[in-house]
Protein backbone atom coordinates (compact mmCIF):
# COMPACT_ATOMS: atom_id res chain seq x y z
CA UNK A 1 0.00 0.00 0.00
CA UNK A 2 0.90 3.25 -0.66
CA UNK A 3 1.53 6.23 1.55
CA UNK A 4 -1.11 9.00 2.17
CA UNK A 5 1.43 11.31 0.97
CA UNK A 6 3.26 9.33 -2.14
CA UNK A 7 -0.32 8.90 -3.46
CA UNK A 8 -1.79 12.44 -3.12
CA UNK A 9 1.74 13.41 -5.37
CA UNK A 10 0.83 10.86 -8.00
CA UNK A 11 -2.72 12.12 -7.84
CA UNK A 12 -1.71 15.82 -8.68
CA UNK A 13 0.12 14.39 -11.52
CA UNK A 14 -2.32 12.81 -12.76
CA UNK A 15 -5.34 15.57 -12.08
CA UNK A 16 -2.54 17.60 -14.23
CA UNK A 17 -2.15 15.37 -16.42
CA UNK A 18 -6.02 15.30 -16.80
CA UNK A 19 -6.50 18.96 -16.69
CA UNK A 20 -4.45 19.34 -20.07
CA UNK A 21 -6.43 17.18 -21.45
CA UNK A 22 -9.33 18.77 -20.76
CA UNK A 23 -7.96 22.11 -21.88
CA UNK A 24 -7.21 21.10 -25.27
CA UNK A 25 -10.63 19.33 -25.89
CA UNK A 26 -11.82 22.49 -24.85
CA UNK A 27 -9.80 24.07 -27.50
CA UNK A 28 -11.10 20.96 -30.04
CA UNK A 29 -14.76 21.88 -29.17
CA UNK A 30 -13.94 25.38 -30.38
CA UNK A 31 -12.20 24.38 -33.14
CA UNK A 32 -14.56 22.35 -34.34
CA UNK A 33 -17.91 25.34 -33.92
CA UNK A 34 -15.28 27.83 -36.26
CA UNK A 35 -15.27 24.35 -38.69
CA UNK A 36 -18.72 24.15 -38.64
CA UNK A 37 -19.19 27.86 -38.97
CA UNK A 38 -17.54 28.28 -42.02
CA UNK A 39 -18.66 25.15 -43.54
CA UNK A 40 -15.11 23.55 -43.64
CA UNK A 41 -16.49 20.54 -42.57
CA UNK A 42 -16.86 18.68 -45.34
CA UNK A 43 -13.41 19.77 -47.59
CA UNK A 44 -11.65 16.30 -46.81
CA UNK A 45 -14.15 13.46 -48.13
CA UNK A 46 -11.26 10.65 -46.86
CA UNK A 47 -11.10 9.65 -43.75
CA UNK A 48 -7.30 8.15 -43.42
CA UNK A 49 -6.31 7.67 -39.60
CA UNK A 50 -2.71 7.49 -40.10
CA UNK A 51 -1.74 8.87 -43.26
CA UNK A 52 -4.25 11.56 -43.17
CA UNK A 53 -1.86 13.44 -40.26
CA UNK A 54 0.11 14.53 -43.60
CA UNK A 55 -1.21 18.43 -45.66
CA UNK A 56 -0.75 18.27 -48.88
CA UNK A 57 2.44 19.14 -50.09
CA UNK A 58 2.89 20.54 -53.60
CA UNK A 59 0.76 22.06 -56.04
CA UNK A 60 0.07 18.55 -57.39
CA UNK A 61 -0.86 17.20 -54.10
CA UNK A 62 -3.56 20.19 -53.79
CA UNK A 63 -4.78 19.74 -56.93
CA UNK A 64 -5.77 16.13 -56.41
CA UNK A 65 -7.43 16.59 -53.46
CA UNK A 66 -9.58 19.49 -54.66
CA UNK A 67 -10.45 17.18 -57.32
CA UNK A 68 -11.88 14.82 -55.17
CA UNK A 69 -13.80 17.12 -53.52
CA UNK A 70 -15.28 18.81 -56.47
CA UNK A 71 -16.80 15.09 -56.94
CA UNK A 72 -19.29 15.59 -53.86
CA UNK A 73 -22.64 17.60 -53.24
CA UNK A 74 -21.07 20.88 -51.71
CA UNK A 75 -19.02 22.13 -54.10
CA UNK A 76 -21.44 20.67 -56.94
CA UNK A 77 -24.23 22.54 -55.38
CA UNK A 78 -22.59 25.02 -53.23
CA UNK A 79 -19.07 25.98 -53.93
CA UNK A 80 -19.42 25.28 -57.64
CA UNK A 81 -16.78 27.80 -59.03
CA UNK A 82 -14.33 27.81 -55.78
CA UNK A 83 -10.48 28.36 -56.97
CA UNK A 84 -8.13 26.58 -55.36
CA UNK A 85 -6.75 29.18 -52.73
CA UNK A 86 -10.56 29.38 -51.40
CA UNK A 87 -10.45 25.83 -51.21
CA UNK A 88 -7.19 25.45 -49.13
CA UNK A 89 -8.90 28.02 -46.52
CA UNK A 90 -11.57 25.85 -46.01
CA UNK A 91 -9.68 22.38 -45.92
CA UNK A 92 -7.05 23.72 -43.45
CA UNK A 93 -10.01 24.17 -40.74
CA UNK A 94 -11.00 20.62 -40.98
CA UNK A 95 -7.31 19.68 -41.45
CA UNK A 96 -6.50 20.80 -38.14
CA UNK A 97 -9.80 19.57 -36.42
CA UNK A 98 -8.87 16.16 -37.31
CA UNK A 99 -5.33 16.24 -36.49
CA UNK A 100 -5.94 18.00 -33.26
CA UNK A 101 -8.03 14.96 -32.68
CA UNK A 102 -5.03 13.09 -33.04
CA UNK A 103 -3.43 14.90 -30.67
CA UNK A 104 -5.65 14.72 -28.08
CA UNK A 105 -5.78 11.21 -28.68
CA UNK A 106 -1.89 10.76 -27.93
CA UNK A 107 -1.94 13.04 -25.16
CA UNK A 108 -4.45 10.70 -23.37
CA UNK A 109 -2.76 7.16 -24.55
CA UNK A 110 0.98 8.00 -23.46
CA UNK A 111 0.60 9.18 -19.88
CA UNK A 112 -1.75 6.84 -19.79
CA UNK A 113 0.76 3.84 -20.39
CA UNK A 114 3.33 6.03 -18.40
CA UNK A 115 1.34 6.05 -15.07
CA UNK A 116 0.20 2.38 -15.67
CA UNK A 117 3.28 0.81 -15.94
CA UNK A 118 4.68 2.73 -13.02
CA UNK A 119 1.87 1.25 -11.23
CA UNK A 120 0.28 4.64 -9.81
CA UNK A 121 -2.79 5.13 -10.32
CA UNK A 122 -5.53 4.19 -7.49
CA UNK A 123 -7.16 1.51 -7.34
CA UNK A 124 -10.62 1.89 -9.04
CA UNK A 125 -9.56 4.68 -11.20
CA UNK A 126 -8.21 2.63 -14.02
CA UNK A 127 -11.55 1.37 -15.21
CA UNK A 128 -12.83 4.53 -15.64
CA UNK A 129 -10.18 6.07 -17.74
CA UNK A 130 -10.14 3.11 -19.81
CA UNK A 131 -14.10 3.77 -20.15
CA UNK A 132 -12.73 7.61 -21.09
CA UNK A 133 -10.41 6.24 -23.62
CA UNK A 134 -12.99 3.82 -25.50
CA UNK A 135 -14.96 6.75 -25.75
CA UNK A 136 -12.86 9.34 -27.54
CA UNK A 137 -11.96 6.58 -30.22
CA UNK A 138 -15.86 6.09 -30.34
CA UNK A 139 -15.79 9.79 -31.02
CA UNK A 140 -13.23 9.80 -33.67
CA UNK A 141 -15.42 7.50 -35.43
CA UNK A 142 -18.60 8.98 -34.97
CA UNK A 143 -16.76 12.62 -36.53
CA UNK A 144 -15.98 10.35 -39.51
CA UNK A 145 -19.95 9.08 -39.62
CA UNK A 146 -21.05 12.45 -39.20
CA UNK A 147 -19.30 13.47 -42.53
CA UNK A 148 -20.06 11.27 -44.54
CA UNK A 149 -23.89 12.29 -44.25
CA UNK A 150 -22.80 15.16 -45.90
CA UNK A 151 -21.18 13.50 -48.91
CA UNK A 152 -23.95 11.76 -50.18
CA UNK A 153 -26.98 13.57 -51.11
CA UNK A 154 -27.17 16.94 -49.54
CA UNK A 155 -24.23 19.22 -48.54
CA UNK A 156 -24.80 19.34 -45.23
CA UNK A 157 -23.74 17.12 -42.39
CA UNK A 158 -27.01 15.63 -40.48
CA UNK A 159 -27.92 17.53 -37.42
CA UNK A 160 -28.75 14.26 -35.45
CA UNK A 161 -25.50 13.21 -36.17
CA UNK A 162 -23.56 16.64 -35.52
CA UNK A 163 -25.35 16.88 -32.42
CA UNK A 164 -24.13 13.39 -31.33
CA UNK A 165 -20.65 14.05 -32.21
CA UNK A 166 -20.74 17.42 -29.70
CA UNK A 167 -22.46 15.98 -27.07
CA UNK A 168 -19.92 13.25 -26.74
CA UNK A 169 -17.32 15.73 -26.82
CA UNK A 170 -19.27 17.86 -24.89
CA UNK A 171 -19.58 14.58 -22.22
CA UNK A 172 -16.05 13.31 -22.15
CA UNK A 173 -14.56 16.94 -21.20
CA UNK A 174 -17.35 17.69 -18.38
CA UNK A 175 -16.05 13.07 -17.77
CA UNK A 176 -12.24 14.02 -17.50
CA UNK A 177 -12.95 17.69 -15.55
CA UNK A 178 -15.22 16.03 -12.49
CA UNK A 179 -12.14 13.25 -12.72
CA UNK A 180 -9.73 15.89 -12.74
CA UNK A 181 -11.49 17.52 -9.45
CA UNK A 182 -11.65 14.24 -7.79
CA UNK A 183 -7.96 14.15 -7.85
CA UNK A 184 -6.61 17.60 -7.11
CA UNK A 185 -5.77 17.56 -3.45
CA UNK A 186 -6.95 20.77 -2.53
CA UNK A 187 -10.53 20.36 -3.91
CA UNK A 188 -10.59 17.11 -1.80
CA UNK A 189 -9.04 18.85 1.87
CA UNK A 190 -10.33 17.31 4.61
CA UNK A 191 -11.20 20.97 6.15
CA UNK A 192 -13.21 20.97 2.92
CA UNK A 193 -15.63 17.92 4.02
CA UNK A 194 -18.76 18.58 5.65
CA UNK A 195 -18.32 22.51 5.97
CA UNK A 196 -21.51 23.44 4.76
CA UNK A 197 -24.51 21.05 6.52
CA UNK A 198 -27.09 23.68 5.97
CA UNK A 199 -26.52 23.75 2.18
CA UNK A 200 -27.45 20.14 1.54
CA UNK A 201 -30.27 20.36 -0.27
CA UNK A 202 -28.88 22.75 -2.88
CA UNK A 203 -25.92 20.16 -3.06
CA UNK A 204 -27.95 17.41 -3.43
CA UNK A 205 -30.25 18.77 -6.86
CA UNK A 206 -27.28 21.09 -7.86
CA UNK A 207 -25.92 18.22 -10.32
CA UNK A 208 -29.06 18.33 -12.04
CA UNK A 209 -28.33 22.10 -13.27
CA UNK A 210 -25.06 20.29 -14.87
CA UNK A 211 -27.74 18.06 -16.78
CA UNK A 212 -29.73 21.12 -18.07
CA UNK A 213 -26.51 23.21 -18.88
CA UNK A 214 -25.39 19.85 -20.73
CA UNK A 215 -29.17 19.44 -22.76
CA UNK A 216 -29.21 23.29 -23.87
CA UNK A 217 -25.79 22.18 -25.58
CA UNK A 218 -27.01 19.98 -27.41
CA UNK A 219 -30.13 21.84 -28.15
CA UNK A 220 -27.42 24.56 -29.62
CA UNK A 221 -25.97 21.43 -31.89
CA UNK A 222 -29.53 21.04 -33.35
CA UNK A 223 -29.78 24.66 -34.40
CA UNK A 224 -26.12 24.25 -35.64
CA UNK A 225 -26.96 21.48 -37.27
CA UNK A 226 -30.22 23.08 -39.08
CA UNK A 227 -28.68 26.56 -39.64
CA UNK A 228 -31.96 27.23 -37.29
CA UNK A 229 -30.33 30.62 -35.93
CA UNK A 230 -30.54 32.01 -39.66
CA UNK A 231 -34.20 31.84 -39.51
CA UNK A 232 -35.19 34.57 -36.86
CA UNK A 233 -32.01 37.13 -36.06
CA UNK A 234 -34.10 38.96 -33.79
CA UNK A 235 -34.33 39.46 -30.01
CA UNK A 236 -36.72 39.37 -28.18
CA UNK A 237 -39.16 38.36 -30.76
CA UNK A 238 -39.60 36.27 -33.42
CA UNK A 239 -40.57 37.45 -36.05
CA UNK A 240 -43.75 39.72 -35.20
CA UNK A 241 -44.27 38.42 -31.52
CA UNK A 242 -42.60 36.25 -28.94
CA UNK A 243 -44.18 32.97 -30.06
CA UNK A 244 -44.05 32.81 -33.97
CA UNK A 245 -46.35 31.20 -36.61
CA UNK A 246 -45.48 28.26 -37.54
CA UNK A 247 -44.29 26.48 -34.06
CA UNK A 248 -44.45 22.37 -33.54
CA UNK A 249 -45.83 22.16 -37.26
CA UNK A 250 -45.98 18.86 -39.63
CA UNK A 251 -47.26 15.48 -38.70
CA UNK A 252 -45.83 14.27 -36.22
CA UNK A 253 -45.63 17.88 -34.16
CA UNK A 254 -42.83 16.06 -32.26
CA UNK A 255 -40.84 16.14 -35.17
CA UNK A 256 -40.46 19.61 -35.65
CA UNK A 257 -39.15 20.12 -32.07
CA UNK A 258 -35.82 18.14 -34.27
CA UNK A 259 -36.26 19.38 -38.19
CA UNK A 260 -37.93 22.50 -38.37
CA UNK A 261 -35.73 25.56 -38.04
CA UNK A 262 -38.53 27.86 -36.49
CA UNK A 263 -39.16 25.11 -33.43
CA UNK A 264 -35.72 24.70 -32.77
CA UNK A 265 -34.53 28.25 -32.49
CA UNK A 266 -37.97 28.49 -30.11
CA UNK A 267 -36.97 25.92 -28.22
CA UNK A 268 -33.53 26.82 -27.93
CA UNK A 269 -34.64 30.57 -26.76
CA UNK A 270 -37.11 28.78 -23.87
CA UNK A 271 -34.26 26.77 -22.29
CA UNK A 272 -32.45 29.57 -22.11
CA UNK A 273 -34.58 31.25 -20.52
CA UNK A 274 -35.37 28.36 -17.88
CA UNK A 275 -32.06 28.46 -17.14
CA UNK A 276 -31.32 31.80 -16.28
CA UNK A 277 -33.92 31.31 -13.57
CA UNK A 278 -32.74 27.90 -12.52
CA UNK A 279 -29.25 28.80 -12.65
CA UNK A 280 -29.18 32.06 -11.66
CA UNK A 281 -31.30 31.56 -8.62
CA UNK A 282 -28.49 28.34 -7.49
CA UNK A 283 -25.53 31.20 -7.49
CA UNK A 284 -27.91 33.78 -6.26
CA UNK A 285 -28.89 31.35 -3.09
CA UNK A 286 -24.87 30.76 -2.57
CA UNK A 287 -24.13 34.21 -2.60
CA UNK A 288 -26.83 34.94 -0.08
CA UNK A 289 -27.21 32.34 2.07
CA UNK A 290 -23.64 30.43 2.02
CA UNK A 291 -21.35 30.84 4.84
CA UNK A 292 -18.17 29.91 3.29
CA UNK A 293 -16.41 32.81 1.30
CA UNK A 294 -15.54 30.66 -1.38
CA UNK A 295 -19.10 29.25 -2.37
CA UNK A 296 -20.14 32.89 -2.21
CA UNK A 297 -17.66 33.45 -4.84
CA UNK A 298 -18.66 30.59 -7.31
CA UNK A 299 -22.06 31.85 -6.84
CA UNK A 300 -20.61 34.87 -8.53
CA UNK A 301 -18.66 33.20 -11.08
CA UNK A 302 -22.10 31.00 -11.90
CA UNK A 303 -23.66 33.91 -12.68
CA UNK A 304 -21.26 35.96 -14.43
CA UNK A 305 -21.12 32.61 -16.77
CA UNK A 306 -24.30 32.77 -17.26
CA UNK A 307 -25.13 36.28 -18.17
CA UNK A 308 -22.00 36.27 -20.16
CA UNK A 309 -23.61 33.33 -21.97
CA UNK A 310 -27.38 34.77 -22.16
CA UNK A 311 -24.78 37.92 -24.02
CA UNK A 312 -23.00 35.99 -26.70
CA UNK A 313 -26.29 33.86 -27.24
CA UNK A 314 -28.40 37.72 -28.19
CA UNK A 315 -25.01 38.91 -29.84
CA UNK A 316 -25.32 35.56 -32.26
CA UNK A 317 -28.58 36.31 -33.25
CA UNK A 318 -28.48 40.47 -33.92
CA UNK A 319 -24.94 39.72 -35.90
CA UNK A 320 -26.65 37.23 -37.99
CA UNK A 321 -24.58 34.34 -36.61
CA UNK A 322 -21.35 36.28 -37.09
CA UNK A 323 -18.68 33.94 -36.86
CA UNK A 324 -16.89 35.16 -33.91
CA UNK A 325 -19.45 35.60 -31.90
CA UNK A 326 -20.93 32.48 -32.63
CA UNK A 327 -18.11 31.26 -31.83
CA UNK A 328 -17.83 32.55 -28.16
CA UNK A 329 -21.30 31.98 -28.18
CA UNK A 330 -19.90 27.96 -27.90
CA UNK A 331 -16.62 28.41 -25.88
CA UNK A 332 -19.17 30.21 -23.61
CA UNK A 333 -21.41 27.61 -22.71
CA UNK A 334 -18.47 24.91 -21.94
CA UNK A 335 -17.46 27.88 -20.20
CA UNK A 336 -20.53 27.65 -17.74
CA UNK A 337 -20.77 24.22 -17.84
CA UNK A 338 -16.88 24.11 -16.43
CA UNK A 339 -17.94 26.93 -13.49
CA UNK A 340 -20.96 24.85 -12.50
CA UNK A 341 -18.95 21.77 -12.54
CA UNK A 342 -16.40 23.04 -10.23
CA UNK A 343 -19.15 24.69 -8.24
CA UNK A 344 -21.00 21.80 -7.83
CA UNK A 345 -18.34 19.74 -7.04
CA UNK A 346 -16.73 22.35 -4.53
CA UNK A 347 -20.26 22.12 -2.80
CA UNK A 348 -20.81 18.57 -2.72
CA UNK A 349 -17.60 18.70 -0.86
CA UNK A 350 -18.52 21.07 1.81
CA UNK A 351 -22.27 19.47 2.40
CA UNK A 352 -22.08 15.26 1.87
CA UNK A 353 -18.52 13.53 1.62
CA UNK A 354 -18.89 11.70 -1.95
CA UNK A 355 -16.97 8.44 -3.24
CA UNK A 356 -14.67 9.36 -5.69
């Protein structure tokens, strides 16, 4: 067995080790919105593992490629008349999507080994990162399935499918940050434990408000997915009320809540709205009625999250989906979803000792 203090060094290490991770899949979420915003998505129609980490090199090399790709829907219905320097704009966004995917992939893998074979990591914790790893080669695959609905008939990736590939992103980041937490010593003091009794209620339902923030994510992939945000750049209204014509239409109704753009931007708007009072009123209620100056502070940082985000998500719409504020408009919701995380995790801490 190992010493109380050899393992909580290994654990830092490791919760650093995770926390890199978790900052450049932050950085690959991102990466992949700007993809998605300027339709770069679809520019490499092969999916080669290995031999795709290599640009084209050479005119020749460009040249073949940009053949290949004036073979599918988009530039046949879209980009019909693109020159080759437009083209190379547009490739080099999914370029370096996929090979930061690589990346991140190798950054998991070889610390992984590393800490294995030196026989560190706690018991019970190897499981789970295994889990972690299955699913980001699940996710490279499903980024690869999600293209090639978009080189078949229509030039445009499914939304189903887009969605999908974010919210597993989406999941193994908020996965590897609540691992990350568990680990780093000082979020796990034992003059952290049980601080807080009279808070135990919030700190029992606050994980829930992780669940939301995580379902209004991928409500955002849906209107990504639809170009739903194009259809109504107004605020407050839509088009001439609140409520506009038009809303759960078709047979089924359910459907539209999925394929029409005017339901999903709707919907979209309401859970946004839900959670700025759900939210708001969790880091209002720790700024008030906490008695530990920290939690009073996360209340704060809750809700500057989430007006920030309520911010970029008007600013997208009145700019007409500009791309850098759409843009923020996603780093700004992992954003909150990162505050609450710590938050909640800070205050499960300080209410009800939790397994790790």
């Amino acid at each position: 067995m190992f010493s109380r203090a050899y393992q909580t060094h290994h654990d830092r290490q490791l919760a650093l080790w995770l926390l890199a991770c978790a900052v450049v899949i932050y950085g690959m979420i991102l990466l992949g919105g700007v993809t998605r915003l300027t339709e770069s998505g679809l520019s490499m129609v092969e999916w080669r593992p290995i031999m795709g980490i290599w640009p084209p090199i050479g005119e020749a090399a460009w040249l073949e490629v940009f053949a290949k790709y004036q073979q599918f829907p988009e530039y046949q219905k879209i980009n019909q008349g693109m020159d080759l320097a437009e083209f190379k704009v547009i490739f080099m966004y999914e370029y370096l999507h996929r090979v930061l995917g690589r990346i991140i992939g190798l950054l998991f893998v070889l610390p992984l080994a590393f800490f294995a074979l030196r026989g560190v990591i706690r018991p019970g914790l190897m499981p789970r990162l295994l889990v972690l790893l299955v699913l980001g080669g699940c996710q490279g695959l499903l980024g690869w399935y999600m293209v090639k609905s978009g080189l078949v008939d229509r030039p445009s990736v499914s939304q189903y499918r887009l969605t999908a590939h974010l919210g597993l992103a989406v999941a193994l980041y908020a996965a590897i940050v609540w691992q990350f937490l568990n680990l780093w010593p000082k979020a796990n003091s034992a003059s952290t434990r049980g601080a807080l009794p009279s808070m135990q209620s919030a700190a029992r339902w606050s994980p829930l408000l992780v669940v939301l923030v995580y379902l209004m994510i991928l409500s955002g992939g849906l209107v990504a997915g639809t170009d739903a945000g194009y259809s109504y750049p107004t605020w407050p209204n839509m088009g001439p009320g609140f409520v506009p014509p038009g809303l759960y239409a078709g047979t089924p109704a359910w459907l539209a809540a999925f394929e029409d753009v005017t339901t999903i931007q709707f919907n979209h708007r309401m859970f946004a709205y839900v959670l700025l009072l759900l939210v708001g009123g969790f880091g209002l209620r720790l700024v008030l009625q906490s008695a530990d100056g920290f939690m009073r502070g996360a209340g704060v940082a809750v809700i500057a999250a989430l007006l920030l985000q309520i911010t970029l998500g008007v600013s997208t719409l009145l700019t007409r989906m500009a791309i850098p504020v759409a843009a923020g408009h996603q780093a700004g919701a992992i954003f909150l979803l990162t505050v609450l995380l710590f938050t909640v995790h800070a205050l499960r801490r300080r209410t009800i000792v939790t397994d790790n």
